[in-house]
Protein backbone atom coordinates (compact mmCIF):
# COMPACT_ATOMS: atom_id res chain seq x y z
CA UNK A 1 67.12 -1.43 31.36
CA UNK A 2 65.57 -4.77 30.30
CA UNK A 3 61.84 -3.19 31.10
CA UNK A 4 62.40 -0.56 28.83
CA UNK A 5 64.10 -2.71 26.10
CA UNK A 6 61.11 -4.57 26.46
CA UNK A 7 58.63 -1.96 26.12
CA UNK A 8 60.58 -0.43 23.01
CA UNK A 9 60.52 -4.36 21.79
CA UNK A 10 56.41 -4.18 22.34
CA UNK A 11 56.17 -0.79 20.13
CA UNK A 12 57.85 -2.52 17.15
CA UNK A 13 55.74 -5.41 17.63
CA UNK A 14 52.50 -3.34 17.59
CA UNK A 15 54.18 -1.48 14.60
CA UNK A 16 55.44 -4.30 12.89
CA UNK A 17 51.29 -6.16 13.21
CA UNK A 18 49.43 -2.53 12.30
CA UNK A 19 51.67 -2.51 8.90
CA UNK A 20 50.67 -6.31 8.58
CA UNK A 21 47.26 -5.88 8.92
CA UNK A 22 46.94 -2.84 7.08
CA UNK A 23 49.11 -4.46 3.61
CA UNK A 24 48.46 -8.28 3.98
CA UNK A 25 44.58 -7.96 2.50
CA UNK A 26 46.37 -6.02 -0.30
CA UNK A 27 47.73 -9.50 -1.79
CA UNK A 28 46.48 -12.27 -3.91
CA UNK A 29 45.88 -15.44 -2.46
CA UNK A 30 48.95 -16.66 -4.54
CA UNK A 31 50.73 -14.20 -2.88
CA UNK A 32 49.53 -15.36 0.96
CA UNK A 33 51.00 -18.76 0.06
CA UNK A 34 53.90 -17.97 -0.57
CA UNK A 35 54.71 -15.55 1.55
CA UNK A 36 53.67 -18.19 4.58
CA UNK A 37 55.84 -20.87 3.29
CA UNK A 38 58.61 -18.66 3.42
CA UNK A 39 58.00 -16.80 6.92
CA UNK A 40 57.38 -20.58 7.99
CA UNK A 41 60.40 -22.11 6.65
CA UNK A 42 62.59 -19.38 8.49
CA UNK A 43 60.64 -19.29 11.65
CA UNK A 44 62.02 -23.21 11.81
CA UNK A 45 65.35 -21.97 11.38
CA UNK A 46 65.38 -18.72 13.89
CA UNK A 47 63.11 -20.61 16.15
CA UNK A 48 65.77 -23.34 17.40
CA UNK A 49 64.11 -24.42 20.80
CA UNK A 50 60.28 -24.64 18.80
CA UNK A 51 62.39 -26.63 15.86
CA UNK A 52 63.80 -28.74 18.43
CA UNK A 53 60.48 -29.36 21.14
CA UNK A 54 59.00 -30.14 17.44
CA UNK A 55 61.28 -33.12 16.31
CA UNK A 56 61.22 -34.66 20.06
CA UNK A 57 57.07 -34.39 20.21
CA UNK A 58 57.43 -36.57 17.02
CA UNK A 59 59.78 -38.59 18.37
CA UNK A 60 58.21 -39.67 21.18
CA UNK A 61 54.57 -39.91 19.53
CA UNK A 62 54.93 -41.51 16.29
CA UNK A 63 58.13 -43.33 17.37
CA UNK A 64 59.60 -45.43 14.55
CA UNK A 65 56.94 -44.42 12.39
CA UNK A 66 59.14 -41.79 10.99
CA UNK A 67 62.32 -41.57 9.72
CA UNK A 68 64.21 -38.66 11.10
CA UNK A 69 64.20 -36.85 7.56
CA UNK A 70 60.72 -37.19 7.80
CA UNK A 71 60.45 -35.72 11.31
CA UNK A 72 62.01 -32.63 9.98
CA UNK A 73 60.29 -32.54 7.09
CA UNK A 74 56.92 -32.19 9.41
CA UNK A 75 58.45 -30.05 11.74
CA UNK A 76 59.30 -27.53 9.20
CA UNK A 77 55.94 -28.29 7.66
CA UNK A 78 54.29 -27.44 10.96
CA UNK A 79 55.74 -24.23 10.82
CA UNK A 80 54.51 -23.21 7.49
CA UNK A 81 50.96 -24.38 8.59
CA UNK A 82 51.18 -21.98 11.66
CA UNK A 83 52.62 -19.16 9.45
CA UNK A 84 49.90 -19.57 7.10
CA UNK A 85 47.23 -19.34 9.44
CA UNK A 86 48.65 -15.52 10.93
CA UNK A 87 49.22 -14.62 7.60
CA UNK A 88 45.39 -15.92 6.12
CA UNK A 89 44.14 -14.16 9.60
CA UNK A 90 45.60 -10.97 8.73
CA UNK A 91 44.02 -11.15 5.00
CA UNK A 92 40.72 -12.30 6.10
CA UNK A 93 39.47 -8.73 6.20
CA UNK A 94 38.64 -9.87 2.24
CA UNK A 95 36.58 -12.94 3.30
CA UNK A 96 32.72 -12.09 3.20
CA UNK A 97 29.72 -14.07 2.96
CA UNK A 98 29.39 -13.78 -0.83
CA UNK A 99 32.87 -15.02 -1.58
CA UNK A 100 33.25 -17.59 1.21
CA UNK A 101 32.77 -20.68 -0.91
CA UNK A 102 35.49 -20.06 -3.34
CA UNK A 103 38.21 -20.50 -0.68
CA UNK A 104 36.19 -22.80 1.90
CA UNK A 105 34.37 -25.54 1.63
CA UNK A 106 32.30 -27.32 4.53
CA UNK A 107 32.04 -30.75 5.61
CA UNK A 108 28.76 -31.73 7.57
CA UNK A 109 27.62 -28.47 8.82
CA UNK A 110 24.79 -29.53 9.28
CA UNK A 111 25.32 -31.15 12.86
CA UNK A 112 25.74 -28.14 13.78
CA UNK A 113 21.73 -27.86 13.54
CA UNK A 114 20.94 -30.96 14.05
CA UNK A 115 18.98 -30.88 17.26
CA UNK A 116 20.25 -27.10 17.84
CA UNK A 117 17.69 -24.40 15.78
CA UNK A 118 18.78 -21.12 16.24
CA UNK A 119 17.94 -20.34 19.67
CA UNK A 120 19.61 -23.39 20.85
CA UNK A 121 23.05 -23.05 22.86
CA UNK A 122 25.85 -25.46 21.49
CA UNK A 123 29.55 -26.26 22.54
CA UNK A 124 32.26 -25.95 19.57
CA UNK A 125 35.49 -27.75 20.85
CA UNK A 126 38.63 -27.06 18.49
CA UNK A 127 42.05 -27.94 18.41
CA UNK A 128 44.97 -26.12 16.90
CA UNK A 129 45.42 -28.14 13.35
CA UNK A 130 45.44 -26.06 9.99
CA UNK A 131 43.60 -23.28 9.86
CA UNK A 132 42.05 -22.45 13.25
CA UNK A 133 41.62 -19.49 12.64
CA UNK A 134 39.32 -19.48 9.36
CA UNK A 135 37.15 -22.47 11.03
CA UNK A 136 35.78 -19.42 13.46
CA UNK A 137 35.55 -16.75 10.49
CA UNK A 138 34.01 -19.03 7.86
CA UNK A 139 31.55 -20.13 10.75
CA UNK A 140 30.42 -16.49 11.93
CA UNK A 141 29.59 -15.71 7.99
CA UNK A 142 27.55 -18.15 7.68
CA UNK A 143 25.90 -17.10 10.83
CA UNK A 144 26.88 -19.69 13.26
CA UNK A 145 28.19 -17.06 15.48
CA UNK A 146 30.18 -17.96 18.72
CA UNK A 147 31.46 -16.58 22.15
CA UNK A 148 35.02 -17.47 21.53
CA UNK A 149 37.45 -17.83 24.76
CA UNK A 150 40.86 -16.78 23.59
CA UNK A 151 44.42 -16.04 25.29
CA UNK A 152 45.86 -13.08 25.42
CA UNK A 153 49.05 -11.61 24.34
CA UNK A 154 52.31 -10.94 27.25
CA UNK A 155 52.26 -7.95 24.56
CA UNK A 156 48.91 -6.30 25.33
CA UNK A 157 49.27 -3.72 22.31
CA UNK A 158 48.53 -6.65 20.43
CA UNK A 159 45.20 -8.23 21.62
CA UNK A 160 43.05 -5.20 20.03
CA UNK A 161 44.47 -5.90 16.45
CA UNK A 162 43.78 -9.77 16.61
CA UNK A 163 40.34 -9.10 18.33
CA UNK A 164 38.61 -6.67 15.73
CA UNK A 165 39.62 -9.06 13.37
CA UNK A 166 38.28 -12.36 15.01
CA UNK A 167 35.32 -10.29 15.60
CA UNK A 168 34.46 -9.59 12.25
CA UNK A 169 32.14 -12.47 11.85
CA UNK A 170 29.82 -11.83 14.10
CA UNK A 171 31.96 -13.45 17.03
CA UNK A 172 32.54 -12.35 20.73
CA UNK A 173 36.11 -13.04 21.59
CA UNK A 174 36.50 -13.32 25.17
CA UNK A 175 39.95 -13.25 27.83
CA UNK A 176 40.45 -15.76 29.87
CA UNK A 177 39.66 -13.68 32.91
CA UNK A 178 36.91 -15.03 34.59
CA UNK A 179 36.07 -16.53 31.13
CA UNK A 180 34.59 -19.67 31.90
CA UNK A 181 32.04 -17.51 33.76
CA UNK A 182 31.24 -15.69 31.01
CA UNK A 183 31.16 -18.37 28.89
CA UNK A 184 28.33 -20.14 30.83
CA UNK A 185 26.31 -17.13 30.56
CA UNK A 186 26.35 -17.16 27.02
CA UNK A 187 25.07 -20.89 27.04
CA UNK A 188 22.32 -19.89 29.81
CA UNK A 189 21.25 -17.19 27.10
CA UNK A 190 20.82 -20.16 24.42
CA UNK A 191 24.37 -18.61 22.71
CA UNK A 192 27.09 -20.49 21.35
CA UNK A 193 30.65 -20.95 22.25
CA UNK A 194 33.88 -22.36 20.81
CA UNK A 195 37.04 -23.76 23.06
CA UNK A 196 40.58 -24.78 22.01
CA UNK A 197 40.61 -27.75 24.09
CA UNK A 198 44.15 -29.76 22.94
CA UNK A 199 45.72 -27.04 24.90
CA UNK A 200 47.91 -28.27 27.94
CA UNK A 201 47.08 -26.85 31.40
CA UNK A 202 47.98 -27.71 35.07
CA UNK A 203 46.39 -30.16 36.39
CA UNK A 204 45.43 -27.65 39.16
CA UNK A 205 43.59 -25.21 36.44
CA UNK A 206 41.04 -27.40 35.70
CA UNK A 207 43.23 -30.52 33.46
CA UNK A 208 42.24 -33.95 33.04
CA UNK A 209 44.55 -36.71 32.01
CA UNK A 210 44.00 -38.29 28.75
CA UNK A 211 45.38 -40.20 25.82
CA UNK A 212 47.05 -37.86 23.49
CA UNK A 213 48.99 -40.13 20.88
CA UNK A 214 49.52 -42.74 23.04
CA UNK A 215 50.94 -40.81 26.39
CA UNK A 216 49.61 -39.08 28.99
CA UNK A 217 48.54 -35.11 28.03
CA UNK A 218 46.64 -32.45 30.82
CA UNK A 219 43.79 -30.52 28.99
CA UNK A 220 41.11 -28.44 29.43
CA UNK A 221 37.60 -29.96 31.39
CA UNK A 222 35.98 -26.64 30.87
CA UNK A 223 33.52 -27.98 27.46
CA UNK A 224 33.13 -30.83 29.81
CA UNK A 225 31.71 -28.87 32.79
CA UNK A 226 29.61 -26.73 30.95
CA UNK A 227 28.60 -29.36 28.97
CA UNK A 228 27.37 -31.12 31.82
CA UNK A 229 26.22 -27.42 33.36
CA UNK A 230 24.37 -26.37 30.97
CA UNK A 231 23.15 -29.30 28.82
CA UNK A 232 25.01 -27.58 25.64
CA UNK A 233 25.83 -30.32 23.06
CA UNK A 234 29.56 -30.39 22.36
CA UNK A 235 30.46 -30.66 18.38
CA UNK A 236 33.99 -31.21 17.51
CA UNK A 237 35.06 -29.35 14.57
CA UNK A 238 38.40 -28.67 12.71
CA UNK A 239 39.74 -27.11 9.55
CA UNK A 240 42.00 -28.79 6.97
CA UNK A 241 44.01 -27.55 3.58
CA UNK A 242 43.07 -28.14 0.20
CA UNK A 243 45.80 -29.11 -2.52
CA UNK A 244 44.19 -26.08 -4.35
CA UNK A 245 45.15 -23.40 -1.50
CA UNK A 246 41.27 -23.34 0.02
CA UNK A 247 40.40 -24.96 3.43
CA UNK A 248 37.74 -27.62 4.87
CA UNK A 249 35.77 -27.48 7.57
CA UNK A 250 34.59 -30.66 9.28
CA UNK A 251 32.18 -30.65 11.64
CA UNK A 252 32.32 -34.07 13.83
CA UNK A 253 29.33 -36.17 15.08
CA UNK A 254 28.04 -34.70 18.38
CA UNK A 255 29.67 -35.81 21.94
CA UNK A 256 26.54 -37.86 22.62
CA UNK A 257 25.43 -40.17 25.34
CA UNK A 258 27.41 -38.73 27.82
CA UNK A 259 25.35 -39.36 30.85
CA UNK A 260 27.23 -41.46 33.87
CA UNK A 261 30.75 -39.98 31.66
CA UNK A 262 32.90 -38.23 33.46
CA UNK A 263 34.80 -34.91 32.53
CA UNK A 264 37.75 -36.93 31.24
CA UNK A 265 35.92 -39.42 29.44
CA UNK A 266 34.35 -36.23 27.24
CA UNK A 267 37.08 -34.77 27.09
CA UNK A 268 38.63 -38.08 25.89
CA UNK A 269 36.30 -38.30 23.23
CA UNK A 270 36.37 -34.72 21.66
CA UNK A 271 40.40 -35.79 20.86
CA UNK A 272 39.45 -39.04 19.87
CA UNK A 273 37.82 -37.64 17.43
CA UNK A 274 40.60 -35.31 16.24
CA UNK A 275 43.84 -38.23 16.87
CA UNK A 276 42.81 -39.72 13.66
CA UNK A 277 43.16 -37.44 11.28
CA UNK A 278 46.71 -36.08 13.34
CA UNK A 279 47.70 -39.55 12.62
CA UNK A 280 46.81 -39.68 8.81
CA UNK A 281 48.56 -36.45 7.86
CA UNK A 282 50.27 -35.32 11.41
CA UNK A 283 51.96 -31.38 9.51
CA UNK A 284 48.67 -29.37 10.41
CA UNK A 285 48.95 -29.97 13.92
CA UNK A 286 50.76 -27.45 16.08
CA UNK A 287 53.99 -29.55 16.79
CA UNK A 288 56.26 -27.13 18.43
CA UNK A 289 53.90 -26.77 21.55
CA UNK A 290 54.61 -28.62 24.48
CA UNK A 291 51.90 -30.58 24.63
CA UNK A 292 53.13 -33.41 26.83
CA UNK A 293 54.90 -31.46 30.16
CA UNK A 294 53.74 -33.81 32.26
CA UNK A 295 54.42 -37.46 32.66
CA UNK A 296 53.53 -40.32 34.77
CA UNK A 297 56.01 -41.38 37.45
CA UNK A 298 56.00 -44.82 36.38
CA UNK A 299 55.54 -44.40 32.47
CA UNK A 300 57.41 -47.13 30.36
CA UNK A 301 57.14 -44.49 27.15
CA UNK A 302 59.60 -41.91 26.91
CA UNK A 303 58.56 -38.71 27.18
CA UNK A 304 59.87 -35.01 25.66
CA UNK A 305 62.38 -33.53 26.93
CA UNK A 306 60.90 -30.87 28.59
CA UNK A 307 58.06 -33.03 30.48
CA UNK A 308 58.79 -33.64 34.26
CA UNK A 309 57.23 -35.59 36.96
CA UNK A 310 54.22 -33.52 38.74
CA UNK A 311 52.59 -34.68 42.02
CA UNK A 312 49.37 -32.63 41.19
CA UNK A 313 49.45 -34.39 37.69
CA UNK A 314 49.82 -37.87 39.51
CA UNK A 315 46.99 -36.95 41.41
CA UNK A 316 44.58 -36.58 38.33
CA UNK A 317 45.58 -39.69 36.91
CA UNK A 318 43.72 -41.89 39.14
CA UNK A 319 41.05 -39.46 39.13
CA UNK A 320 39.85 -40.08 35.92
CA UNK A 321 36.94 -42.00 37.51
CA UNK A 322 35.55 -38.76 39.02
CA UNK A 323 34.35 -35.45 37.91
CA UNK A 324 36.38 -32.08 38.70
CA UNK A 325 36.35 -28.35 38.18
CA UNK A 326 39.58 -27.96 40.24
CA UNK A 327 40.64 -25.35 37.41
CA UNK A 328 37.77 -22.98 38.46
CA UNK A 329 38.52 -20.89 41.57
CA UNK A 330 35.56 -21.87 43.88
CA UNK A 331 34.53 -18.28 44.01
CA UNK A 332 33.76 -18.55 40.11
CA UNK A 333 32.07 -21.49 40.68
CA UNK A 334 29.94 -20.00 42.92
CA UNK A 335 28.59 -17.58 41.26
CA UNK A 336 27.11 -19.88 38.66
CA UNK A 337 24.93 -20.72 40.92
């Protein structure tokens, strides 16, 4: 009974994203705004566990920083953010290279050149604040086309939809299967790739422990491996709101100087370079993910109340000193070679 509920709930949801996709691109901008501030402000409301790991992830990272009204003013915030970004994704069908500067503007896109001409391979490392999603369209219009590693759906109805339309630039979105293999074959090709790397994973996927607000967070080594693979240089690069409803882009200074660093000290510094601007205006980022489920035994911080105590993530900890592709099944890491 509860598969098929669930694969009558998976129909509506494909039916529910066609219609989306097929009447979003029919509004204004205006419109789009709107519409996302509303979606987001209920999605706080419906969503009571998201609402909830959102408050606590403030809580316990920006501490008496915020006043509680505050916390739910960001919380709710952070929703709205998120909302807008489905809801610009699904009208960015409109976007094209002619009309891409009166909704984006960029900020130092030219390190993405410097030192990488067209034929070079280069390493964009993200992180889920504002607009994600438009920092990979606006980038493939302008020709700075990546290989893009992306997750897919429990609700596999639904990956097509989203791909054609991240793929619209010029991008190659590919699953996580055997991804990181695939990835380094774009970079041996002289291609370019983007990660998400403020995602949390096991420390037994391929995580390395770093600051993250001032506690302890498990993320992705992979830019860090291939970086150190394939040579790649490894630009940070995020996307921010506009009071006038557009977006920037800012493209960081290059990861540089990175010989003798490990894969958590690179990994270390792509965040460092995003922390800052969580810290100056902390709504963008994507609060009601659990970004801290793992804690140190001996922490003196208080952490969320969904982190626990892992003995794999303990293990990392001290491990910072030394590299690690523990995340990559050894038979994938063969066959790099």
């Amino acid at each position: 009974m509860r598969s098929r509920w669930k694969r009558v709930r998976y129909q509506l949801e494909w039916i529910g994203l066609s219609l989306a996709a097929k009447l979003v691109p029919l509004l204004s901008r205006k419109s789009c705004f709107h519409l996302a501030q509303i979606l987001g402000a209920l999605a706080s409301i419906i969503d009571r566990h998201g609402y909830k790991v959102a408050l606590e992830n403030l809580k316990v990272a920006l501490g008496d920083q915020l006043s509680e009204p505050q916390r739910r003013k960001i919380a709710r915030e952070s929703f709205q953010h998120f909302a807008r970004t489905m809801v610009d994704l699904l009208w960015s069908p409109r976007l094209t290279r002619q009309n891409l500067s009166r909704y984006v503007e960029f900020q130092n896109f030219e390190e993405t050149s410097r030192g990488t001409g067209p034929e070079r391979s280069a390493i964009v490392a993200c992180c889920h604040y504002s607009n994600f999603e438009w920092l990979s369209l606006a980038c493939g219009l302008l020709d700075f086309k990546n290989a893009i590693l992306a997750q897919e759906f429990k609700n596999s109805l639904l990956n097509p939809i989203f791909t054609r339309i991240r793929e619209q630039s010029g991008h190659e979105i590919i699953p996580r299967e055997r991804g990181l293999v695939r990835l380094y074959k774009v970079l041996r090709r002289k291609g370019r790739i983007a990660l998400l790397v403020d995602l949390t994973v096991r420390p037994r996927q391929g995580g390395v422990a770093i600051d993250c607000l001032g506690l302890k967070k498990s993320v992705p080594s992979a830019h860090a491996w291939l970086h150190e693979r394939t040579g790649a240089p490894i630009i940070p690069a995020h996307c921010e709101s506009l009071p006038d409803g557009r977006y920037r882009v800012i493209f960081h200074p290059k990861i540089e100087n990175t010989a003798g660093m490990t894969h958590q000290q690179i990994a270390q510094a792509c965040w460092d370079s995003f922390e800052p601007y969580v810290r100056r205006n902390p709504a963008p980022w994507l609060w009601m993910y659990k970004h801290w489920r793992y804690q140190p035994a001996n922490s003196t911080r208080p952490y969320p109340f969904y982190a626990h105590v892992s003995r794999r993530f303990e293990e990392i900890l001290p491990r910072d000193q030394g590299n690690s592709v523990e995340g990559t099944s050894r038979a994938e890491s063969a066959s790099f070679e």
